[in-house]
PDB file of N, CA and C in Angstrom:
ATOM      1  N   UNK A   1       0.839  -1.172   0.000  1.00  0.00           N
ATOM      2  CA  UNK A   1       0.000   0.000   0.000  1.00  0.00           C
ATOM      3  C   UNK A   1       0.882   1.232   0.000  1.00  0.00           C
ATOM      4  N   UNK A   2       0.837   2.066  -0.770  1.00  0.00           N
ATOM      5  CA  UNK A   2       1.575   3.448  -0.629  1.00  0.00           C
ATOM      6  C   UNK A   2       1.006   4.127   0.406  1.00  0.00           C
ATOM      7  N   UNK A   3       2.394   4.599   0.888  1.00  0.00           N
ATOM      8  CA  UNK A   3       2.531   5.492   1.786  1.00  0.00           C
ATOM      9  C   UNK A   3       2.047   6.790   1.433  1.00  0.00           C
ATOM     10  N   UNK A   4       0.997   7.224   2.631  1.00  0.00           N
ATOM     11  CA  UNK A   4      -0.080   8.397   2.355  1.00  0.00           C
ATOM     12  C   UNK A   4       0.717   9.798   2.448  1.00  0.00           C
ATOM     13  N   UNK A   5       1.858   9.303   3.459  1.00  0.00           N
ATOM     14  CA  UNK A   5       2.919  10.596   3.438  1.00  0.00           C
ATOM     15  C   UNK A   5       4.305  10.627   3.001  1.00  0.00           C
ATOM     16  N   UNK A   6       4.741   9.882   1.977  1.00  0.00           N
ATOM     17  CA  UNK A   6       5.431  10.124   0.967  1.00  0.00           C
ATOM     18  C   UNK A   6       4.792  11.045  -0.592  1.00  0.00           C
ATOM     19  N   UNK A   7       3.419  11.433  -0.111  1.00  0.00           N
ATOM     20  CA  UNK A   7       2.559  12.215  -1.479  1.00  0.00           C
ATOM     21  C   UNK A   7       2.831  14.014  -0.942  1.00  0.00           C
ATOM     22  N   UNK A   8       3.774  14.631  -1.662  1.00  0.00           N
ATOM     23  CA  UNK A   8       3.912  15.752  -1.491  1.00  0.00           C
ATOM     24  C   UNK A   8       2.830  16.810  -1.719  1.00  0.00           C
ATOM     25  N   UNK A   9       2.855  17.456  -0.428  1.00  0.00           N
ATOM     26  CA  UNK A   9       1.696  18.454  -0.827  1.00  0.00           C
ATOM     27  C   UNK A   9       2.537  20.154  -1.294  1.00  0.00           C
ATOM     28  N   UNK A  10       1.740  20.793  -1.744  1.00  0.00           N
ATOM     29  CA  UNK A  10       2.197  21.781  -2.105  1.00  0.00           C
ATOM     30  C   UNK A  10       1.130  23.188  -1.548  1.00  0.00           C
ATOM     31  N   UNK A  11       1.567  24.681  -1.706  1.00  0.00           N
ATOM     32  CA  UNK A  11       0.649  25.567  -1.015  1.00  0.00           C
ATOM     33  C   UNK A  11       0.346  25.700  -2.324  1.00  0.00           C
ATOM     34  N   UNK A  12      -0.558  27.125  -1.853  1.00  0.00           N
ATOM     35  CA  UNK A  12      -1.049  27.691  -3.134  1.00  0.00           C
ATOM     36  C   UNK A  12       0.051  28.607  -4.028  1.00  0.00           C
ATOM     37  N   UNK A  13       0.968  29.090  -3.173  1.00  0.00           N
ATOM     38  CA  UNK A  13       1.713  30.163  -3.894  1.00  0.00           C
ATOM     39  C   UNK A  13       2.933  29.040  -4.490  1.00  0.00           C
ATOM     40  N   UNK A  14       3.229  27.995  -4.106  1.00  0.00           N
ATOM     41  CA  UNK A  14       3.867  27.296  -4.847  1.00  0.00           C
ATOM     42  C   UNK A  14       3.432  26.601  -6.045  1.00  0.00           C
ATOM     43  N   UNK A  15       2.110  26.229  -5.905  1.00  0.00           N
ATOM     44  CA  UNK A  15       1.644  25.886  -7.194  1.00  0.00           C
ATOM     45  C   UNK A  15       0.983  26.627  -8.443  1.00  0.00           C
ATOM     46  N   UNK A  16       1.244  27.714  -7.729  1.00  0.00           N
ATOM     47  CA  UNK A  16       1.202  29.610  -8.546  1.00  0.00           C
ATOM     48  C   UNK A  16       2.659  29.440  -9.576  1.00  0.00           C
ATOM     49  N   UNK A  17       3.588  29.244  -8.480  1.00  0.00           N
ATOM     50  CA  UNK A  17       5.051  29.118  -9.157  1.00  0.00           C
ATOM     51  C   UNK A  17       5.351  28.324  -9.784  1.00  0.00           C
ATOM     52  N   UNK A  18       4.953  26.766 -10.217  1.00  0.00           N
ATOM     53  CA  UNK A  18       5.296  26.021 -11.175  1.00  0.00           C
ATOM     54  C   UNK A  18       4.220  25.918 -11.891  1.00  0.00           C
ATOM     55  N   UNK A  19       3.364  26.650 -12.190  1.00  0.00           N
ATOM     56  CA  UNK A  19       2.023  26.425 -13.276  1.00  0.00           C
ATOM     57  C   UNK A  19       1.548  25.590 -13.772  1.00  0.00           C
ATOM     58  N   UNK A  20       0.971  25.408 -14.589  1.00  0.00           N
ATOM     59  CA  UNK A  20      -0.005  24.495 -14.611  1.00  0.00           C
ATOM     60  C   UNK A  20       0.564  23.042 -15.626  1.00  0.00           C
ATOM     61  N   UNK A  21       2.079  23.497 -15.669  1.00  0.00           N
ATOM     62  CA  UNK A  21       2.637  22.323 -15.902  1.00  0.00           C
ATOM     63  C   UNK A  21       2.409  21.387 -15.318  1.00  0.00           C
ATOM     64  N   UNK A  22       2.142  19.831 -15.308  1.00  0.00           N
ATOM     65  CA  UNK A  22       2.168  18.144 -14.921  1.00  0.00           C
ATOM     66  C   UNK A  22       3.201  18.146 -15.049  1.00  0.00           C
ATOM     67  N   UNK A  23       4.280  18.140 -15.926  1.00  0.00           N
ATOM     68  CA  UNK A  23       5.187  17.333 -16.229  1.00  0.00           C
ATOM     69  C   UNK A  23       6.227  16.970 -14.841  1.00  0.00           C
ATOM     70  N   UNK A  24       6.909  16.601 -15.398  1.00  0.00           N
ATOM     71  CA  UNK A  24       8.063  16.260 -13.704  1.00  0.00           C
ATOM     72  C   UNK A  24       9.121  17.109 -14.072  1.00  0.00           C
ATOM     73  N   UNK A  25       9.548  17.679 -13.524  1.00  0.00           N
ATOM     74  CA  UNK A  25      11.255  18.586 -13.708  1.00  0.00           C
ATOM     75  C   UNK A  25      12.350  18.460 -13.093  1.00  0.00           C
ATOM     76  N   UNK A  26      12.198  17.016 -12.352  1.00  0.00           N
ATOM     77  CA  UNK A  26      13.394  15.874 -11.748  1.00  0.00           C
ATOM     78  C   UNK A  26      13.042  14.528 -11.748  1.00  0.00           C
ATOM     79  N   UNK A  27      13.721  14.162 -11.537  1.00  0.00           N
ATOM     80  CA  UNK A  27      13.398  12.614 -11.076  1.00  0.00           C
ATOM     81  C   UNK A  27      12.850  12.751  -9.713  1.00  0.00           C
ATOM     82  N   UNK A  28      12.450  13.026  -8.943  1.00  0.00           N
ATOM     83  CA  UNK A  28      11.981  13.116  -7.546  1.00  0.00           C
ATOM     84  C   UNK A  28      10.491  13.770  -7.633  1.00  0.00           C
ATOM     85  N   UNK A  29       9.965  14.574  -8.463  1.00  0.00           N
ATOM     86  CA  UNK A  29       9.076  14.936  -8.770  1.00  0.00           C
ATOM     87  C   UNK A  29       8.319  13.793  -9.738  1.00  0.00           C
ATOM     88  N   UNK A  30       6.883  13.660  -9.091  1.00  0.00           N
ATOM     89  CA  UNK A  30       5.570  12.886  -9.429  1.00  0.00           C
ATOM     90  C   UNK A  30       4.520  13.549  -9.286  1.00  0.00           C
ATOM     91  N   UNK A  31       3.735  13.284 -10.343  1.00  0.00           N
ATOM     92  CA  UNK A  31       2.602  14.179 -10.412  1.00  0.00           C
ATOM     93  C   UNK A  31       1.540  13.366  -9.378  1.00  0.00           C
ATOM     94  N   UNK A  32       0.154  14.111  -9.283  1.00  0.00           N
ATOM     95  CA  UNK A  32      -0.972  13.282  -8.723  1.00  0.00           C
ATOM     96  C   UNK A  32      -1.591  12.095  -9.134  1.00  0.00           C
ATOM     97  N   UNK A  33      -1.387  12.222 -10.286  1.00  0.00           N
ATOM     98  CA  UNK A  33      -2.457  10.719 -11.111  1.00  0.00           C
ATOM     99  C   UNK A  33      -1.307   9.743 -10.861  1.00  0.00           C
ATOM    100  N   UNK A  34      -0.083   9.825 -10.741  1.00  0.00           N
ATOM    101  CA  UNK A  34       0.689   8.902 -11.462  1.00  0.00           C
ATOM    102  C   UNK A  34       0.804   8.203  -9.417  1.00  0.00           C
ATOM    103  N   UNK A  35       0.494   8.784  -8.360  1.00  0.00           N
ATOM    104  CA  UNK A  35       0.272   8.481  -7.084  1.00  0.00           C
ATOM    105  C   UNK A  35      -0.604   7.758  -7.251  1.00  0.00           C
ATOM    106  N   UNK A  36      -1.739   8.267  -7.440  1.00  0.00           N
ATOM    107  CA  UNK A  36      -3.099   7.706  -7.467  1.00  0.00           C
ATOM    108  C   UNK A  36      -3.079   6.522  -7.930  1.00  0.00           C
ATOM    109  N   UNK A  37      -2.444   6.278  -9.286  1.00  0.00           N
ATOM    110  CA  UNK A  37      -2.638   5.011  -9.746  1.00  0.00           C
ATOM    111  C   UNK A  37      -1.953   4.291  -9.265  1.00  0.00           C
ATOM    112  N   UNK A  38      -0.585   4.487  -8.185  1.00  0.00           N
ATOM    113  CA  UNK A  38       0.502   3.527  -7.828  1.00  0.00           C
ATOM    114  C   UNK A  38      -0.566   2.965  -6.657  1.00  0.00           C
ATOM    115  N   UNK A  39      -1.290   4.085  -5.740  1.00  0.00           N
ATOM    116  CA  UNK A  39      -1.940   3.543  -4.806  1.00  0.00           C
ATOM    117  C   UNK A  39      -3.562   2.306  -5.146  1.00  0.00           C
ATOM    118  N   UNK A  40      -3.809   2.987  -6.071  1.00  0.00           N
ATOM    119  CA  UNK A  40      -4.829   1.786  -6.301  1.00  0.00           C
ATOM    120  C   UNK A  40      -4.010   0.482  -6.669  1.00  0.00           C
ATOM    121  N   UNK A  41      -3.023   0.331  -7.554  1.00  0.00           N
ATOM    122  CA  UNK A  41      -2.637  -0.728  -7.670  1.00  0.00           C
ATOM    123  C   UNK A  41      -2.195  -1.569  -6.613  1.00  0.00           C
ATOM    124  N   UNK A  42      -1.801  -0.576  -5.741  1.00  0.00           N
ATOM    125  CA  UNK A  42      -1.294  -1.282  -4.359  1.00  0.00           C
ATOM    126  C   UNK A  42      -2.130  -1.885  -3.629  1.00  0.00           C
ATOM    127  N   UNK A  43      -3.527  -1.285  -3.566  1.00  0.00           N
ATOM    128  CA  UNK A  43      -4.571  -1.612  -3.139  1.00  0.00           C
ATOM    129  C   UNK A  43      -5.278  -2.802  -3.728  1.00  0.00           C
ATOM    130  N   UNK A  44      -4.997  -3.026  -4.955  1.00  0.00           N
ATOM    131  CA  UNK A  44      -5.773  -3.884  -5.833  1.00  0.00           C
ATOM    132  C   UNK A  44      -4.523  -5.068  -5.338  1.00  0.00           C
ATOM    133  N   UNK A  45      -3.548  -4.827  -5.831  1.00  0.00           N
ATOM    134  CA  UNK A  45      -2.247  -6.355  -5.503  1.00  0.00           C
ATOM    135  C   UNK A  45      -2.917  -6.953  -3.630  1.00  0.00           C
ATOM    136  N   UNK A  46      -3.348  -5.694  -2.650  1.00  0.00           N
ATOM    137  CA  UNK A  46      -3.596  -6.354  -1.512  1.00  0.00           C
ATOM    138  C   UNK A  46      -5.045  -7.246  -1.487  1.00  0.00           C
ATOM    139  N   UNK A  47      -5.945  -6.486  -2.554  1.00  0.00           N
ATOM    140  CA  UNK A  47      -7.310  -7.600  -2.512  1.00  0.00           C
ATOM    141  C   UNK A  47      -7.034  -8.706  -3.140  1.00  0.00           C
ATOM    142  N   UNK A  48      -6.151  -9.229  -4.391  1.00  0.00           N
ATOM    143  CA  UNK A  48      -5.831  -9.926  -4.642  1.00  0.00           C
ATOM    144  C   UNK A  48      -5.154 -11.012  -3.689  1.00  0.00           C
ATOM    145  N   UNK A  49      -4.010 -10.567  -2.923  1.00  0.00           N
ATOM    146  CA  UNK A  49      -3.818 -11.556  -2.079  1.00  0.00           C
ATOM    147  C   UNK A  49      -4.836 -11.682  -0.909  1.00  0.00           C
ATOM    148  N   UNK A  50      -5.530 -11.021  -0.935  1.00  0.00           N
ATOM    149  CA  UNK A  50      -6.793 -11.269   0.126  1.00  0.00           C
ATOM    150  C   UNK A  50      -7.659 -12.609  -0.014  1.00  0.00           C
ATOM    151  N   UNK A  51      -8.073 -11.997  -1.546  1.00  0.00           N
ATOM    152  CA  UNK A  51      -8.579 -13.173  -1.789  1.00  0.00           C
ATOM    153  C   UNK A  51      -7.857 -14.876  -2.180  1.00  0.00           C
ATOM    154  N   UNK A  52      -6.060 -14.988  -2.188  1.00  0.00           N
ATOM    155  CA  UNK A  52      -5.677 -16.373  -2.328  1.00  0.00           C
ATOM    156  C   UNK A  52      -5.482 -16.526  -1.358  1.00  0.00           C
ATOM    157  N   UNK A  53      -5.382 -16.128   0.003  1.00  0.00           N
ATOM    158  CA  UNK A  53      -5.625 -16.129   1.047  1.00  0.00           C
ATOM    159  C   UNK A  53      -7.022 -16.809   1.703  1.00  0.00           C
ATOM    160  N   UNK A  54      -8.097 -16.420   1.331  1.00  0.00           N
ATOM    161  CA  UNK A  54      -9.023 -16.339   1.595  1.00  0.00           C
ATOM    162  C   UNK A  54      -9.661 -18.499   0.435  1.00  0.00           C
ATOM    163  N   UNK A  55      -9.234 -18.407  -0.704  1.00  0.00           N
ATOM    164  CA  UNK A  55      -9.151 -19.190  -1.236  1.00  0.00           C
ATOM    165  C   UNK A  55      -8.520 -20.763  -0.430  1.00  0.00           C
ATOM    166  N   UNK A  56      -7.310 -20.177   0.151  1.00  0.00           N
ATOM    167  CA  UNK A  56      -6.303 -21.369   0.715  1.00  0.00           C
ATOM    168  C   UNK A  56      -6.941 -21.783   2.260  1.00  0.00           C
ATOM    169  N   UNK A  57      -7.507 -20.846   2.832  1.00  0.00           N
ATOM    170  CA  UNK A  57      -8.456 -21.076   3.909  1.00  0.00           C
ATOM    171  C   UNK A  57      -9.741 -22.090   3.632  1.00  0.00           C
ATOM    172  N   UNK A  58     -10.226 -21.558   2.423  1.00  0.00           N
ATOM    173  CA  UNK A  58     -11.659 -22.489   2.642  1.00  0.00           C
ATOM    174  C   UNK A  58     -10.837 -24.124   2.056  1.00  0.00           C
ATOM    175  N   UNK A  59      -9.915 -24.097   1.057  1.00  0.00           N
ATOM    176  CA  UNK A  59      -9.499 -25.373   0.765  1.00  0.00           C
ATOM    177  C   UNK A  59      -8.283 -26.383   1.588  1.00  0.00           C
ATOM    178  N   UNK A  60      -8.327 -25.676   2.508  1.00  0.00           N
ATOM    179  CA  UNK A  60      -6.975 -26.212   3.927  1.00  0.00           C
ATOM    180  C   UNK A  60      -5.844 -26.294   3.248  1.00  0.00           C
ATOM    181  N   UNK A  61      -5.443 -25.414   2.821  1.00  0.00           N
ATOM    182  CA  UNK A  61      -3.880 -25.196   1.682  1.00  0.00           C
ATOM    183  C   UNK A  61      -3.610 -24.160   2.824  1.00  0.00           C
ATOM    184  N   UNK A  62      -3.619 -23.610   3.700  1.00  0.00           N
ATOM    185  CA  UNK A  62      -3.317 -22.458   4.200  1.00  0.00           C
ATOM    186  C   UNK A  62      -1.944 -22.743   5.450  1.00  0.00           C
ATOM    187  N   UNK A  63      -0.950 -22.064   5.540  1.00  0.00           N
ATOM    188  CA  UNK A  63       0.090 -22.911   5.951  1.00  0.00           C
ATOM    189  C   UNK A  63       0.061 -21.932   7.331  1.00  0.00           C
ATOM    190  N   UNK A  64      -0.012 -20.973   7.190  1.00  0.00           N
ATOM    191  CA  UNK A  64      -0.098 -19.923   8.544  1.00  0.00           C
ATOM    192  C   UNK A  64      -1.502 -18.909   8.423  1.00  0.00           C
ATOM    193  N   UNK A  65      -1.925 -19.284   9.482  1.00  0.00           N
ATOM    194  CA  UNK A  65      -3.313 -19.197   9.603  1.00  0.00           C
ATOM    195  C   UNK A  65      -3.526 -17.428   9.841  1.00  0.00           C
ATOM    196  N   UNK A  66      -2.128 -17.082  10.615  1.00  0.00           N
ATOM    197  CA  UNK A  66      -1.769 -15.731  11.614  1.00  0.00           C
ATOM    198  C   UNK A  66      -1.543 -15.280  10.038  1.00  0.00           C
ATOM    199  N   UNK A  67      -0.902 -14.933   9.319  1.00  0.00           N
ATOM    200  CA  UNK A  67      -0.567 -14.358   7.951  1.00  0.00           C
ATOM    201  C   UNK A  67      -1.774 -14.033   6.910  1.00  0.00           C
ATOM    202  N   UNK A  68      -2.593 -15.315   6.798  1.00  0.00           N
ATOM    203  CA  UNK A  68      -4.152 -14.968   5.864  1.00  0.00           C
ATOM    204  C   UNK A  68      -4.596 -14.099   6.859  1.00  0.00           C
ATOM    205  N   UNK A  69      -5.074 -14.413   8.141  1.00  0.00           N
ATOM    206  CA  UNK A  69      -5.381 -13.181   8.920  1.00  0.00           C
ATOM    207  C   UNK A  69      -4.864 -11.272   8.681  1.00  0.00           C
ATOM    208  N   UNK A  70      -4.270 -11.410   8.640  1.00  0.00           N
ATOM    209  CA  UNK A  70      -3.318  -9.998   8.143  1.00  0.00           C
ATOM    210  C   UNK A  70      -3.463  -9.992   6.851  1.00  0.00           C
ATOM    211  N   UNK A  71      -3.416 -10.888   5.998  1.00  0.00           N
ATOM    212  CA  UNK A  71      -3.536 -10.453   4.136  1.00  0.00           C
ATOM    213  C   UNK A  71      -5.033 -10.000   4.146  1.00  0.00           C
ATOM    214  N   UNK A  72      -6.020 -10.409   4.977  1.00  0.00           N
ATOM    215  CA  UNK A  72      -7.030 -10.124   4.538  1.00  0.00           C
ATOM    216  C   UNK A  72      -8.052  -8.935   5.097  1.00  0.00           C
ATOM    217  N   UNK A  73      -7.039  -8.752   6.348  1.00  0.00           N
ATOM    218  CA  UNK A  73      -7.341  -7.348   7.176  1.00  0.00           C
ATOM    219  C   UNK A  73      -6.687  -6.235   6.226  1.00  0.00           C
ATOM    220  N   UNK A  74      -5.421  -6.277   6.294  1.00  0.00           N
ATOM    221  CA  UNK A  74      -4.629  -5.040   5.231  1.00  0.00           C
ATOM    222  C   UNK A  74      -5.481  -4.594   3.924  1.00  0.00           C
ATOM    223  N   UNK A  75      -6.005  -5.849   3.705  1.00  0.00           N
ATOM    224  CA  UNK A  75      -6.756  -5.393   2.088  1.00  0.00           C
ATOM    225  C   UNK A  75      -7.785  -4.857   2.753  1.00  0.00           C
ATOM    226  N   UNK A  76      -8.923  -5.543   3.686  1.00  0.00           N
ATOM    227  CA  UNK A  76      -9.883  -4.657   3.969  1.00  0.00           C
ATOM    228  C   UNK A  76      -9.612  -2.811   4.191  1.00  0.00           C
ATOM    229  N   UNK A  77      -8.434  -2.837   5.295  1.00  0.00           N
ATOM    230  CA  UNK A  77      -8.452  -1.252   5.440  1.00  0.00           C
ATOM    231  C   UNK A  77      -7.775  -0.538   4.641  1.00  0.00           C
ATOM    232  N   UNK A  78      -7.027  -1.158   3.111  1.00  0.00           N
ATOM    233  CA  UNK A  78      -6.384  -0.168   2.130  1.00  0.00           C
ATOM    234  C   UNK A  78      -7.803  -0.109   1.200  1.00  0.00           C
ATOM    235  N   UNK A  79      -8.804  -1.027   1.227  1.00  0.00           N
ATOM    236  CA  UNK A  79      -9.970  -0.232   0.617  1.00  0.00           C
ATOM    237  C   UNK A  79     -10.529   0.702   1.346  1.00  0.00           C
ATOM    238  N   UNK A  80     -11.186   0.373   2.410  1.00  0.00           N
ATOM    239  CA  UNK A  80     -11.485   1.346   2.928  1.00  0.00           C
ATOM    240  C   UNK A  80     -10.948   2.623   3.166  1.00  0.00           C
ATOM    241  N   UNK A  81      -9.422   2.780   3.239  1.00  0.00           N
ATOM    242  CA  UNK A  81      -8.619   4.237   3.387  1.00  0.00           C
ATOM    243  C   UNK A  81      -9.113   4.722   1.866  1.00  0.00           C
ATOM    244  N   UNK A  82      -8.868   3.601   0.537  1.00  0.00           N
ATOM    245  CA  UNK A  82      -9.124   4.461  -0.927  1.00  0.00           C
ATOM    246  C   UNK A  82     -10.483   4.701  -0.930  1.00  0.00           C
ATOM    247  N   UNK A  83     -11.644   4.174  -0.320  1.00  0.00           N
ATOM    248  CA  UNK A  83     -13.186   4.848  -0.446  1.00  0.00           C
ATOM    249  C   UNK A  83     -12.916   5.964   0.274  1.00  0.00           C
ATOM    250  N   UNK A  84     -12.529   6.317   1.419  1.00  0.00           N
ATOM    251  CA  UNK A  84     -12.436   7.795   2.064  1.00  0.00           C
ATOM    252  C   UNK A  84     -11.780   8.845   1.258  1.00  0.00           C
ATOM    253  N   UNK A  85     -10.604   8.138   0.103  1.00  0.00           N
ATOM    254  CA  UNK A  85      -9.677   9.313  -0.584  1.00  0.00           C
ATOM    255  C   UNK A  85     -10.932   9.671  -1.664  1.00  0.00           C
ATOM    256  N   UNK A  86     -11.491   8.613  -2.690  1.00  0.00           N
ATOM    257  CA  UNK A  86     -12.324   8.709  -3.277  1.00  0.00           C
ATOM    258  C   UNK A  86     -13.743   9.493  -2.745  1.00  0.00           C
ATOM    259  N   UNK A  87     -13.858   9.292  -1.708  1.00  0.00           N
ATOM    260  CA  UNK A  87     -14.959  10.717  -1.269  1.00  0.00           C
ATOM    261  C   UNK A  87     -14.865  11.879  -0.942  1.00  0.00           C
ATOM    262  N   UNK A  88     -13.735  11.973  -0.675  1.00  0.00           N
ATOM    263  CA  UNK A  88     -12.945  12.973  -0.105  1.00  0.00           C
ATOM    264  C   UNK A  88     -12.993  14.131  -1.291  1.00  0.00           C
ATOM    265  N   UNK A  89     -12.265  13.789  -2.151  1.00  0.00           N
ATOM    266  CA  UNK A  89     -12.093  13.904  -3.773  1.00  0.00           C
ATOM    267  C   UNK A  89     -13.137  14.368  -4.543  1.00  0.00           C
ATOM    268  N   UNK A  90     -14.685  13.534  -4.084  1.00  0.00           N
ATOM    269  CA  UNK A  90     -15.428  13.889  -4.691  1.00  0.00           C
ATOM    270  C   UNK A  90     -16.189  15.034  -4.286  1.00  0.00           C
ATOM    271  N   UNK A  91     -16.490  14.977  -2.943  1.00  0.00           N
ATOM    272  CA  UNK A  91     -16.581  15.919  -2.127  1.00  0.00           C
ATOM    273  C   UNK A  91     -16.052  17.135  -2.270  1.00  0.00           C
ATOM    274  N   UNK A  92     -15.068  17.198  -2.745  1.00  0.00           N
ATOM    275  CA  UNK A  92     -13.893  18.762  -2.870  1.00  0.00           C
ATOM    276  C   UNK A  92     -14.495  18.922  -3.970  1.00  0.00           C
ATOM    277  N   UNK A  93     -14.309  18.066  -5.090  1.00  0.00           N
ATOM    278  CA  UNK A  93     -15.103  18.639  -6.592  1.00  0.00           C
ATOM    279  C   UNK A  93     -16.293  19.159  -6.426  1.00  0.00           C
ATOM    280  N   UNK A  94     -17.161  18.421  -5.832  1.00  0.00           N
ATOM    281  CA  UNK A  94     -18.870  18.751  -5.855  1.00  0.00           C
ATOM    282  C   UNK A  94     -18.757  20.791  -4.886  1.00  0.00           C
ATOM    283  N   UNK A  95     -17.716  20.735  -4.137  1.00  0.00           N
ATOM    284  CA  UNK A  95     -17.565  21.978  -3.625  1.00  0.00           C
ATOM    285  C   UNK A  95     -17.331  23.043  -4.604  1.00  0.00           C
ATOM    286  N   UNK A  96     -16.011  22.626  -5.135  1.00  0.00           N
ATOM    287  CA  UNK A  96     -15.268  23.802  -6.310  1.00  0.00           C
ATOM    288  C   UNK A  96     -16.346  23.912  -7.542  1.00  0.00           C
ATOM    289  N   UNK A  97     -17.358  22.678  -7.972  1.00  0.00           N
ATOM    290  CA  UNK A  97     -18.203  23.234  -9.231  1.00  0.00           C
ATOM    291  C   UNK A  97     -19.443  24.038  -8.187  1.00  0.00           C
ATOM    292  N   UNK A  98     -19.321  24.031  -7.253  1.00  0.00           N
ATOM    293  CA  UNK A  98     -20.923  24.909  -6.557  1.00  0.00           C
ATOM    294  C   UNK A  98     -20.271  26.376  -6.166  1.00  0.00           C
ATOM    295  N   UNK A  99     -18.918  26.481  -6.485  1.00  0.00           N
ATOM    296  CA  UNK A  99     -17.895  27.965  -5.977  1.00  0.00           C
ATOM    297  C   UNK A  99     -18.489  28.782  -7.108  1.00  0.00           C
ATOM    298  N   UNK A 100     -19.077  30.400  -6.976  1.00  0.00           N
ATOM    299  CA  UNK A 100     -19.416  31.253  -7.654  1.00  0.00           C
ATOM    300  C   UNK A 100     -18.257  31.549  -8.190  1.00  0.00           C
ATOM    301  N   UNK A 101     -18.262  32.501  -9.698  1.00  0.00           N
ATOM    302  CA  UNK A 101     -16.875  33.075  -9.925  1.00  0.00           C
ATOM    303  C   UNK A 101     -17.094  34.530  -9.939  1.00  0.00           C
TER     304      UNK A 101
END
């Protein structure tokens, strides 16, 4: 699961100063989408093992019982953290299109 605080935030007067460029202008620089998508994938690789986890349990293939336990908790709360980013998100939009100009 990516780390929620390795995602750099920026103010307003800094993102005044590099405009409305995306692009990256180091190697250390990442835009938002390209986060976003590392984190869903991360999220998606943890439901995945959730579910062979979850698979090796019902068919007694499961070798540590303490480990499916944890594969299948982690996936639960990296969805749940991405439904909160995803509302969060939507929430801010549904704000900024109701902002007068």
């Amino acid at each position: 699961m990516a780390n929620i605080h390795n995602i750099p935030s920026l103010s307003t007067a800094e993102l005044l100063q590099k405009g409305t460029s995306t692009s990256p202008k180091n190697s250390s620089d990442v835009n938002f989408a390209d986060q976003l998508k590392s984190a869903i994938e991360d999220v998606n690789a943890a439901q995945k093992g959730a579910e062979k986890s979850m698979a090796d349990m019902a068919t007694g293939q499961v070798k540590d019982l303490h480990q499916a336990a944890l594969s299948i908790s982690k996936a639960e709360t990296s969805m749940k953290l991405m439904l909160e980013v995803r509302n969060k998100a939507l929430s801010a939009y549904k704000e900024i299109t109701r902002t007068q100009l």
